[in-house]
PDB file of N, CA and C in Angstrom:
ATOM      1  N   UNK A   1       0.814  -1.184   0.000  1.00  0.00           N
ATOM      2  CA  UNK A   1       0.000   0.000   0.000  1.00  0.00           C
ATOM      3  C   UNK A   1       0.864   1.256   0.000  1.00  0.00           C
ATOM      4  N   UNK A   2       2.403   1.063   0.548  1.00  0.00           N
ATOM      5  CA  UNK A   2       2.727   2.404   0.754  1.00  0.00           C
ATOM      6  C   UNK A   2       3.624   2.704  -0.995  1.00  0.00           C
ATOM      7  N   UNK A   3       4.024   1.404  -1.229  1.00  0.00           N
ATOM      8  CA  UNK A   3       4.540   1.525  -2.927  1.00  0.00           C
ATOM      9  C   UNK A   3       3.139   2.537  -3.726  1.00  0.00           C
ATOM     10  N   UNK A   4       2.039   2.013  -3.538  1.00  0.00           N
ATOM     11  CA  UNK A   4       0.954   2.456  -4.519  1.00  0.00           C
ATOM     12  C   UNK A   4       0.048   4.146  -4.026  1.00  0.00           C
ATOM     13  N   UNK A   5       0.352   4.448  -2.751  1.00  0.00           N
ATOM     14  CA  UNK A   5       0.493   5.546  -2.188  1.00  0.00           C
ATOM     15  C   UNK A   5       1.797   6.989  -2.718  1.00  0.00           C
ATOM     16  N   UNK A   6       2.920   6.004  -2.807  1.00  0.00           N
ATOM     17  CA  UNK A   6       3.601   6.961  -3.590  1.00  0.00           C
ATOM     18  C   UNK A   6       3.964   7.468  -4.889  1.00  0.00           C
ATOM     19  N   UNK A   7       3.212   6.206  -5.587  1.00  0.00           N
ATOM     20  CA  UNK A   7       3.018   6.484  -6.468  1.00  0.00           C
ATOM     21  C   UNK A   7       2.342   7.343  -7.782  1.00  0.00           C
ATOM     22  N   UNK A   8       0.856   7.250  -6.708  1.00  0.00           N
ATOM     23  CA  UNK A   8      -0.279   8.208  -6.563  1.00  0.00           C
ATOM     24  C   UNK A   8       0.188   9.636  -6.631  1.00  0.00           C
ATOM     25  N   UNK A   9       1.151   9.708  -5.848  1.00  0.00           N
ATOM     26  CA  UNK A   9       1.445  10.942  -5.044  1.00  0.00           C
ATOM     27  C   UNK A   9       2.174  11.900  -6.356  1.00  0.00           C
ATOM     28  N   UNK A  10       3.595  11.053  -6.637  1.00  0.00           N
ATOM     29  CA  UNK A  10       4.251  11.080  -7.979  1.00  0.00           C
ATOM     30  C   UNK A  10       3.515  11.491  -9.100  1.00  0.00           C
ATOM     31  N   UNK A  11       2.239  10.735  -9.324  1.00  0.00           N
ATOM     32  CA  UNK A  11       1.882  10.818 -10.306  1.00  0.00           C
ATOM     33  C   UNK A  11       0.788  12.457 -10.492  1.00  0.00           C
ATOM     34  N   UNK A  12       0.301  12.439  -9.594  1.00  0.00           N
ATOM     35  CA  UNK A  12      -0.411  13.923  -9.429  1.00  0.00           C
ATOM     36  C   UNK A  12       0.613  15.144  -9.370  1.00  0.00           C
ATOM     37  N   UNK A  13       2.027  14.946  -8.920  1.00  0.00           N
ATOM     38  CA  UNK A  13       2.753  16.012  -8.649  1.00  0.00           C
ATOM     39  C   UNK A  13       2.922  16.144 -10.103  1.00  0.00           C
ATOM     40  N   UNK A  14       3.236  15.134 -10.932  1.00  0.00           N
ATOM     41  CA  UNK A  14       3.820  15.658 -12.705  1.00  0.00           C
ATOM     42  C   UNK A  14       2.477  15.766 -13.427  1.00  0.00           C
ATOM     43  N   UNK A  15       1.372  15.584 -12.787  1.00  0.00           N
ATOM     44  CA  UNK A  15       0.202  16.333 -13.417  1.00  0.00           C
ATOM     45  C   UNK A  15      -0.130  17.855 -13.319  1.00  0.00           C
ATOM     46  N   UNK A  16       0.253  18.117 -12.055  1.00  0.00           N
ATOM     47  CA  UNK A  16      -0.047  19.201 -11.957  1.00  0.00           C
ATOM     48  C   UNK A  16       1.308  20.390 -12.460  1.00  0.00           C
ATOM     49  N   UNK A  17       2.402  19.628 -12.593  1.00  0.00           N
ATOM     50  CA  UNK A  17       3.533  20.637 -13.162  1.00  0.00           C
ATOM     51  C   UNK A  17       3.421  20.830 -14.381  1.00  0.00           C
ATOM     52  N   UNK A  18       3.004  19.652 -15.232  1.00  0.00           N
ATOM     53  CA  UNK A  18       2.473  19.792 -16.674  1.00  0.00           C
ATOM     54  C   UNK A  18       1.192  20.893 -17.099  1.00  0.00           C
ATOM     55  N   UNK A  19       0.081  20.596 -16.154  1.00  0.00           N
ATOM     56  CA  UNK A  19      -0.556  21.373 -16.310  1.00  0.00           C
ATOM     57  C   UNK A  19       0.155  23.099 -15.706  1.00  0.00           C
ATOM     58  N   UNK A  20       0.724  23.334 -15.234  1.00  0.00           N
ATOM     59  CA  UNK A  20       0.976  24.506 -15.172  1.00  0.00           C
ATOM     60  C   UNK A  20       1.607  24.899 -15.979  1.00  0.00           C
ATOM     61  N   UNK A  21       2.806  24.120 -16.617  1.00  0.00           N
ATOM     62  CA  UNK A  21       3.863  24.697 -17.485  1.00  0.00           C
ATOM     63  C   UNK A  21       2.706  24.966 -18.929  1.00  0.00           C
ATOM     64  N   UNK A  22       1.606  24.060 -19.142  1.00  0.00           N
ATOM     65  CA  UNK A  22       0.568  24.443 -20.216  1.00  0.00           C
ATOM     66  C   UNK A  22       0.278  25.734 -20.022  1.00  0.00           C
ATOM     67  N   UNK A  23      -0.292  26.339 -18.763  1.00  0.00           N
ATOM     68  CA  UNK A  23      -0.800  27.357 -18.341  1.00  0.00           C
ATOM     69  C   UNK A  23       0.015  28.513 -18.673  1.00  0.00           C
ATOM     70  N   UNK A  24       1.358  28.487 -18.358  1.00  0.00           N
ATOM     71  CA  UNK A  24       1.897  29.321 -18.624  1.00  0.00           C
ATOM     72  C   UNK A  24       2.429  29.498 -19.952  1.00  0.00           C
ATOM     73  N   UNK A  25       2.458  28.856 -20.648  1.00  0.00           N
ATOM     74  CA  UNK A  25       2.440  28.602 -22.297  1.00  0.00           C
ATOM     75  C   UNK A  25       1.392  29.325 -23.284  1.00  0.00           C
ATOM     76  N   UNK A  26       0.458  28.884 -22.052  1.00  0.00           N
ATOM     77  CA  UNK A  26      -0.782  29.594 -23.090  1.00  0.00           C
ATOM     78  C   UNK A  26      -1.315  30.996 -23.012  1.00  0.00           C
ATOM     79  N   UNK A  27      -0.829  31.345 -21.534  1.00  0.00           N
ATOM     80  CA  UNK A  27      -0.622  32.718 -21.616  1.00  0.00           C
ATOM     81  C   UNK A  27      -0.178  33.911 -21.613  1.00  0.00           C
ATOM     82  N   UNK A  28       1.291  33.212 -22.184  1.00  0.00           N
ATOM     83  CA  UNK A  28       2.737  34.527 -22.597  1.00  0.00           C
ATOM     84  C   UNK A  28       2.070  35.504 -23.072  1.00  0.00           C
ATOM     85  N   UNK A  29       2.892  36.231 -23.565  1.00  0.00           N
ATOM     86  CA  UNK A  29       2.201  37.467 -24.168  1.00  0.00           C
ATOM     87  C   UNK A  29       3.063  37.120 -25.270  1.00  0.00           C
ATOM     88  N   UNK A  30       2.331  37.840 -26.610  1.00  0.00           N
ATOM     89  CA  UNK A  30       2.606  38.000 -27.972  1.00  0.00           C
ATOM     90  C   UNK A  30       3.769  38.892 -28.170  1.00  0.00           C
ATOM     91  N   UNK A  31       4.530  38.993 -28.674  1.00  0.00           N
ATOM     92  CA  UNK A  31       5.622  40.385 -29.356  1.00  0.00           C
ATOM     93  C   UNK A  31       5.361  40.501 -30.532  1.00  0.00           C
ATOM     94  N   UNK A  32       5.433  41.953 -30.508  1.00  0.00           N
ATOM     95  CA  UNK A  32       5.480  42.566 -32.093  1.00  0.00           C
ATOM     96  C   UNK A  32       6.310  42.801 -32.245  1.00  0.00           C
ATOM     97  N   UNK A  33       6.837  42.406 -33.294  1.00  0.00           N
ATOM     98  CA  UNK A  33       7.734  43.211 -34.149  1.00  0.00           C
ATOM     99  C   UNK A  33       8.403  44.487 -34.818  1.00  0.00           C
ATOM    100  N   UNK A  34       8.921  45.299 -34.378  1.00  0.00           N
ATOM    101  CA  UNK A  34       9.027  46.504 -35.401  1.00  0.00           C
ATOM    102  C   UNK A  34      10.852  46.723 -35.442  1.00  0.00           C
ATOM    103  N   UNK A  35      10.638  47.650 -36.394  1.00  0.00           N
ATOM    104  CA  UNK A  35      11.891  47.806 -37.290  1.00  0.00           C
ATOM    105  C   UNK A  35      13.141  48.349 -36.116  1.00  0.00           C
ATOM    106  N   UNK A  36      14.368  48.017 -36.501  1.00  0.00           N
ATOM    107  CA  UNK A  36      15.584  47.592 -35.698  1.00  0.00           C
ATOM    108  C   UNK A  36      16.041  49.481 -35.614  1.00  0.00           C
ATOM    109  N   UNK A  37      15.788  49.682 -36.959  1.00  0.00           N
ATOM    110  CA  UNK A  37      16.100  51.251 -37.066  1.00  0.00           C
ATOM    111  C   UNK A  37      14.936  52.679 -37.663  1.00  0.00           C
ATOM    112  N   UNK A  38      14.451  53.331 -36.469  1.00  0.00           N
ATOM    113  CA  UNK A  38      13.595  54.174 -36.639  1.00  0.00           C
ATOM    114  C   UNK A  38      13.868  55.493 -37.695  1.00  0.00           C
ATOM    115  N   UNK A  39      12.976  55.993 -37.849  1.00  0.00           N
ATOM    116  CA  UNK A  39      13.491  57.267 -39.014  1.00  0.00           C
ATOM    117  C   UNK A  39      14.003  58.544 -37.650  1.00  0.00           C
ATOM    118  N   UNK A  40      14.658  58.684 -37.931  1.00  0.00           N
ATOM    119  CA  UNK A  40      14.562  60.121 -36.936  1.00  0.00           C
ATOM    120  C   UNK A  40      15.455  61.292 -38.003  1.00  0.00           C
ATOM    121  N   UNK A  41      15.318  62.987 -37.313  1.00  0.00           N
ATOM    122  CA  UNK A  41      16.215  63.704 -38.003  1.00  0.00           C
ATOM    123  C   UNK A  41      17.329  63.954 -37.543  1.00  0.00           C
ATOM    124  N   UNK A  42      17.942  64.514 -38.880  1.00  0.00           N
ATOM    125  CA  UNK A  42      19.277  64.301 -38.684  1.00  0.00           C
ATOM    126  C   UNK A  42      19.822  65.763 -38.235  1.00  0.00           C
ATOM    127  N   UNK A  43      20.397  65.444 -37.169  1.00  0.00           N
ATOM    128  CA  UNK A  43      20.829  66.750 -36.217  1.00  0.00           C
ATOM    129  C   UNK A  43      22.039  67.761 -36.308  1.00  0.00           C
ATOM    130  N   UNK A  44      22.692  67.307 -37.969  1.00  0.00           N
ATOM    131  CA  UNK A  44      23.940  67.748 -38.065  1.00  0.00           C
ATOM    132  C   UNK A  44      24.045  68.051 -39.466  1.00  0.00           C
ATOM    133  N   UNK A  45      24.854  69.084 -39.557  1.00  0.00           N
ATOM    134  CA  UNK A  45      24.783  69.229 -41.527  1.00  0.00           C
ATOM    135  C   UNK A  45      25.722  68.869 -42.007  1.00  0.00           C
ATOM    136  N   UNK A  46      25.282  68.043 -43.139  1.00  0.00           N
ATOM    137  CA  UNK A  46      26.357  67.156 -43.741  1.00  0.00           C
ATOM    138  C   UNK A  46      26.751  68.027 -45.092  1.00  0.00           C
ATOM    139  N   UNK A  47      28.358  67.695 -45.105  1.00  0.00           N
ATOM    140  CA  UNK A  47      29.027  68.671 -46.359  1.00  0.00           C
ATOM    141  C   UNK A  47      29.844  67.415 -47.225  1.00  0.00           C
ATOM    142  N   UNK A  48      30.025  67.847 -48.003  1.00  0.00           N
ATOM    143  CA  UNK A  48      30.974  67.107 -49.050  1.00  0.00           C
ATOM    144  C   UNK A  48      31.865  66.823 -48.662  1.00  0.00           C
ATOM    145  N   UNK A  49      32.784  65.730 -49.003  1.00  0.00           N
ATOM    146  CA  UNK A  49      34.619  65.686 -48.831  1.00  0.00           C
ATOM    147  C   UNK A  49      35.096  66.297 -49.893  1.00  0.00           C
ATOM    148  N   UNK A  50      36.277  66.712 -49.541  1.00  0.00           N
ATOM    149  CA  UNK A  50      37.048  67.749 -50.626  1.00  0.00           C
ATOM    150  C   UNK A  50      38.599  67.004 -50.377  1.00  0.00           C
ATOM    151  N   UNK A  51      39.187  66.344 -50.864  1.00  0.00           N
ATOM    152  CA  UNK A  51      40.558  66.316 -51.676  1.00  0.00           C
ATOM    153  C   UNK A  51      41.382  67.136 -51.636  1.00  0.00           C
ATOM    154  N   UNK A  52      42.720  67.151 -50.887  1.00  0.00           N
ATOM    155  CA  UNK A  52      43.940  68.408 -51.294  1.00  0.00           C
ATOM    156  C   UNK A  52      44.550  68.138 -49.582  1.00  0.00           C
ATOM    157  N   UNK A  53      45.711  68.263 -49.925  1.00  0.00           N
ATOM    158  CA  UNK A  53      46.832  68.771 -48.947  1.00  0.00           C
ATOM    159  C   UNK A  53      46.664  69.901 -47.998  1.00  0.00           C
ATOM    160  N   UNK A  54      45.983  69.434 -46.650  1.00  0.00           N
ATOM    161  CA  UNK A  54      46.035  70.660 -45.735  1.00  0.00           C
ATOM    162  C   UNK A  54      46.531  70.397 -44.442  1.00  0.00           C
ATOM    163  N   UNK A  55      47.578  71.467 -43.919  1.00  0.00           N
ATOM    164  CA  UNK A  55      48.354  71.848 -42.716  1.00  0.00           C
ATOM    165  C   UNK A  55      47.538  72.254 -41.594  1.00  0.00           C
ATOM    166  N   UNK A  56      47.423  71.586 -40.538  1.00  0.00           N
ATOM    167  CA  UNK A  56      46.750  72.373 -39.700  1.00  0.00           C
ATOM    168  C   UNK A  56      47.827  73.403 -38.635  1.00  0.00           C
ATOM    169  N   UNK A  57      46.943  74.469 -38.181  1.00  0.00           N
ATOM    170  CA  UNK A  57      47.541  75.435 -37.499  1.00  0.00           C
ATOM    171  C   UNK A  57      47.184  75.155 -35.980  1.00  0.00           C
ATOM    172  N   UNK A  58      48.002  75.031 -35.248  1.00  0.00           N
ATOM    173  CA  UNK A  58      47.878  74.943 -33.768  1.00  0.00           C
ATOM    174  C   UNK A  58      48.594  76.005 -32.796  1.00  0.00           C
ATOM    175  N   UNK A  59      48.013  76.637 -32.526  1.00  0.00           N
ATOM    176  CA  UNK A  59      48.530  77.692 -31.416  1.00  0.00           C
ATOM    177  C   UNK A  59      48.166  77.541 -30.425  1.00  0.00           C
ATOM    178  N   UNK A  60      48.919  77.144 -29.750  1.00  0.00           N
ATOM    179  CA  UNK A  60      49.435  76.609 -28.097  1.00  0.00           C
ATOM    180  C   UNK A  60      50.454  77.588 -27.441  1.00  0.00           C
ATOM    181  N   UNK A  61      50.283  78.248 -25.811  1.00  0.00           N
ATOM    182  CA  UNK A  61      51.447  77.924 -25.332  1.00  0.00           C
ATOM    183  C   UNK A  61      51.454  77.624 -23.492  1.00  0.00           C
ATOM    184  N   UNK A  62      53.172  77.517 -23.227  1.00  0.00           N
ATOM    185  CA  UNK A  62      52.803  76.357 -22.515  1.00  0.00           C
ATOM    186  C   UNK A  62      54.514  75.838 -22.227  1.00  0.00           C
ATOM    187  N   UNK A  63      54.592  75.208 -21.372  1.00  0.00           N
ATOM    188  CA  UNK A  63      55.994  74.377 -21.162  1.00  0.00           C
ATOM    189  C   UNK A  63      56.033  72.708 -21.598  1.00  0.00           C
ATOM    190  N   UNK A  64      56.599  72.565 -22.243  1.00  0.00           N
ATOM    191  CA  UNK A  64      56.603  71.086 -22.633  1.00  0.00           C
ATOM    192  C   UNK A  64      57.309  69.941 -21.441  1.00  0.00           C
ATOM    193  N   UNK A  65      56.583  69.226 -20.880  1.00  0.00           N
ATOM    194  CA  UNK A  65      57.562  68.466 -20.001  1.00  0.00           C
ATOM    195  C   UNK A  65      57.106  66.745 -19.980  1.00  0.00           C
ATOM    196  N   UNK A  66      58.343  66.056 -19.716  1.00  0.00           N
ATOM    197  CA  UNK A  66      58.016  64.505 -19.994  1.00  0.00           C
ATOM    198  C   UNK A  66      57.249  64.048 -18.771  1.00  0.00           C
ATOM    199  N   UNK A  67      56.280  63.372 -18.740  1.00  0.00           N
ATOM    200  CA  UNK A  67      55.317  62.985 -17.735  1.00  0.00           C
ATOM    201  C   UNK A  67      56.407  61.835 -16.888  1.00  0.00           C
ATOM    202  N   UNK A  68      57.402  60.845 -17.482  1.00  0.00           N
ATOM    203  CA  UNK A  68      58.506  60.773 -16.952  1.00  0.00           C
ATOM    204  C   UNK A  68      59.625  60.994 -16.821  1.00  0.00           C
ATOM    205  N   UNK A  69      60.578  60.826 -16.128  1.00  0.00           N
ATOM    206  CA  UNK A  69      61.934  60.309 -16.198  1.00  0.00           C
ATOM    207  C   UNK A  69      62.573  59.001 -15.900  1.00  0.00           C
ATOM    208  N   UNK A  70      63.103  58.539 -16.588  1.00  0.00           N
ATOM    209  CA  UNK A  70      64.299  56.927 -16.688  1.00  0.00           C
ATOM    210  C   UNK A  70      65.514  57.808 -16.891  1.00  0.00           C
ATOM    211  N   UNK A  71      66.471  56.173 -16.018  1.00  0.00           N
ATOM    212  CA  UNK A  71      67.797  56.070 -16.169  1.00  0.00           C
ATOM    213  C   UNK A  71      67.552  54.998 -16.997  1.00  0.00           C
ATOM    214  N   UNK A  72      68.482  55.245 -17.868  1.00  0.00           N
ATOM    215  CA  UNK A  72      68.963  53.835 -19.248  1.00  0.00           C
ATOM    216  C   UNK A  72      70.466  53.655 -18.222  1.00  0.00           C
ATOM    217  N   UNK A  73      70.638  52.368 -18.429  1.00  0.00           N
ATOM    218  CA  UNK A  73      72.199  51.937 -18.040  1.00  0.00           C
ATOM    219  C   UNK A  73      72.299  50.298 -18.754  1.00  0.00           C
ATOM    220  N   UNK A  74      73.608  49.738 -19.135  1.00  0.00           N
ATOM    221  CA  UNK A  74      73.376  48.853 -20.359  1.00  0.00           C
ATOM    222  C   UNK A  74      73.433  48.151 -18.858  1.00  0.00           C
ATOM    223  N   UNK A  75      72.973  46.514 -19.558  1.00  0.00           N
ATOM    224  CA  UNK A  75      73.448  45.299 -18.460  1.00  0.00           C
ATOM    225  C   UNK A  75      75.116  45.517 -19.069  1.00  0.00           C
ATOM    226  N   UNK A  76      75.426  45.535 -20.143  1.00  0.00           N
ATOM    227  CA  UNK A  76      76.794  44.934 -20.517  1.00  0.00           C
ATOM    228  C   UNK A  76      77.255  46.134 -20.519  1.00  0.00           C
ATOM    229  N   UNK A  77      78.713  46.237 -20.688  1.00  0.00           N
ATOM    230  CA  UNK A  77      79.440  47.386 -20.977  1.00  0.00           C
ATOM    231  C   UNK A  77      79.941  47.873 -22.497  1.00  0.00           C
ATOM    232  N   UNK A  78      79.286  49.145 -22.882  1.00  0.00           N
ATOM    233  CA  UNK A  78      79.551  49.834 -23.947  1.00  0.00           C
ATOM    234  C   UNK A  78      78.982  51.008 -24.169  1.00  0.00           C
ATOM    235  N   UNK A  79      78.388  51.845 -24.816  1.00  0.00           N
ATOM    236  CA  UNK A  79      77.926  52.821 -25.389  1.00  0.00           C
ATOM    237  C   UNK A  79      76.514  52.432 -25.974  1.00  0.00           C
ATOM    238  N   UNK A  80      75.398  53.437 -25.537  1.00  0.00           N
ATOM    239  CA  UNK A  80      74.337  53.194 -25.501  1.00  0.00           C
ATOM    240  C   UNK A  80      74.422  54.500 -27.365  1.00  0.00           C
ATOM    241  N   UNK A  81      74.026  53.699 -28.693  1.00  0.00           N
ATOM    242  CA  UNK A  81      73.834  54.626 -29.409  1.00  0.00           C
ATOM    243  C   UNK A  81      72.494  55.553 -29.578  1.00  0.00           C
ATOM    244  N   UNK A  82      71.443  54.580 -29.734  1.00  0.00           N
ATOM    245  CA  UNK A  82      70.160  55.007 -30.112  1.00  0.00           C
ATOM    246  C   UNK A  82      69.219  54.480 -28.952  1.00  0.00           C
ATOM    247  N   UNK A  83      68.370  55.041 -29.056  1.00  0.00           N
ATOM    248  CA  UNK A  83      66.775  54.422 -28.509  1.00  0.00           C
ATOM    249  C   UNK A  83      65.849  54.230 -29.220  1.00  0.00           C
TER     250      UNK A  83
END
C-alpha cells in the first residue's frame, strides 16, 4: 500500500507541473515586431569631402615636459647609441 500511495502521489505532482507549465504557455504574451532602425532627423549638416593637402595650425602655449623620467644603463658594458 505504501509503494501504490507513492506512487499516486508522484503521479499527481507531474500532473499538476504539466498542467501549469501548459498554463503558462498559453498565456505569454505575444511580441510585435518593429523595425531595428527608426526614421529620426538628422541633427547635423552634412558637407561634401574635398581632396587636397592641408596643414593644420595649432597655437598653443605652454611648457613642454616629460610625464617621466628613466635612467637607461646597459646590463653589458659599452655605449648606448640610439633608442
Amino acid at each position: 500500500m505504501n509503494r501504490k500511495k507513492t506512487l499516486l502521489i508522484c503521479t499527481v505532482i507531474l500532473l499538476l507541473a504539466a498542467v501549469t507549465v501548459g498554463a503558462v504557455f498559453m498565456t505569454e504574451p505575444t511580441v510585435q515586431r518593429s523595425s531595428a532602425s527608426k526614421q529620426t532627423a538628422m541633427l547635423v549638416e552634412v558637407t561634401g569631402v574635398e581632396r587636397g593637402n592641408f596643414r593644420p595650425t595649432i597655437v598653443a602655449m605652454g611648457t613642454v615636459r616629460a610625464e617621466q623620467e628613466i635612467m637607461l644603463s646597459p646590463r653589458v658594458s659599452g655605449e648606448i647609441i640610439s633608442v
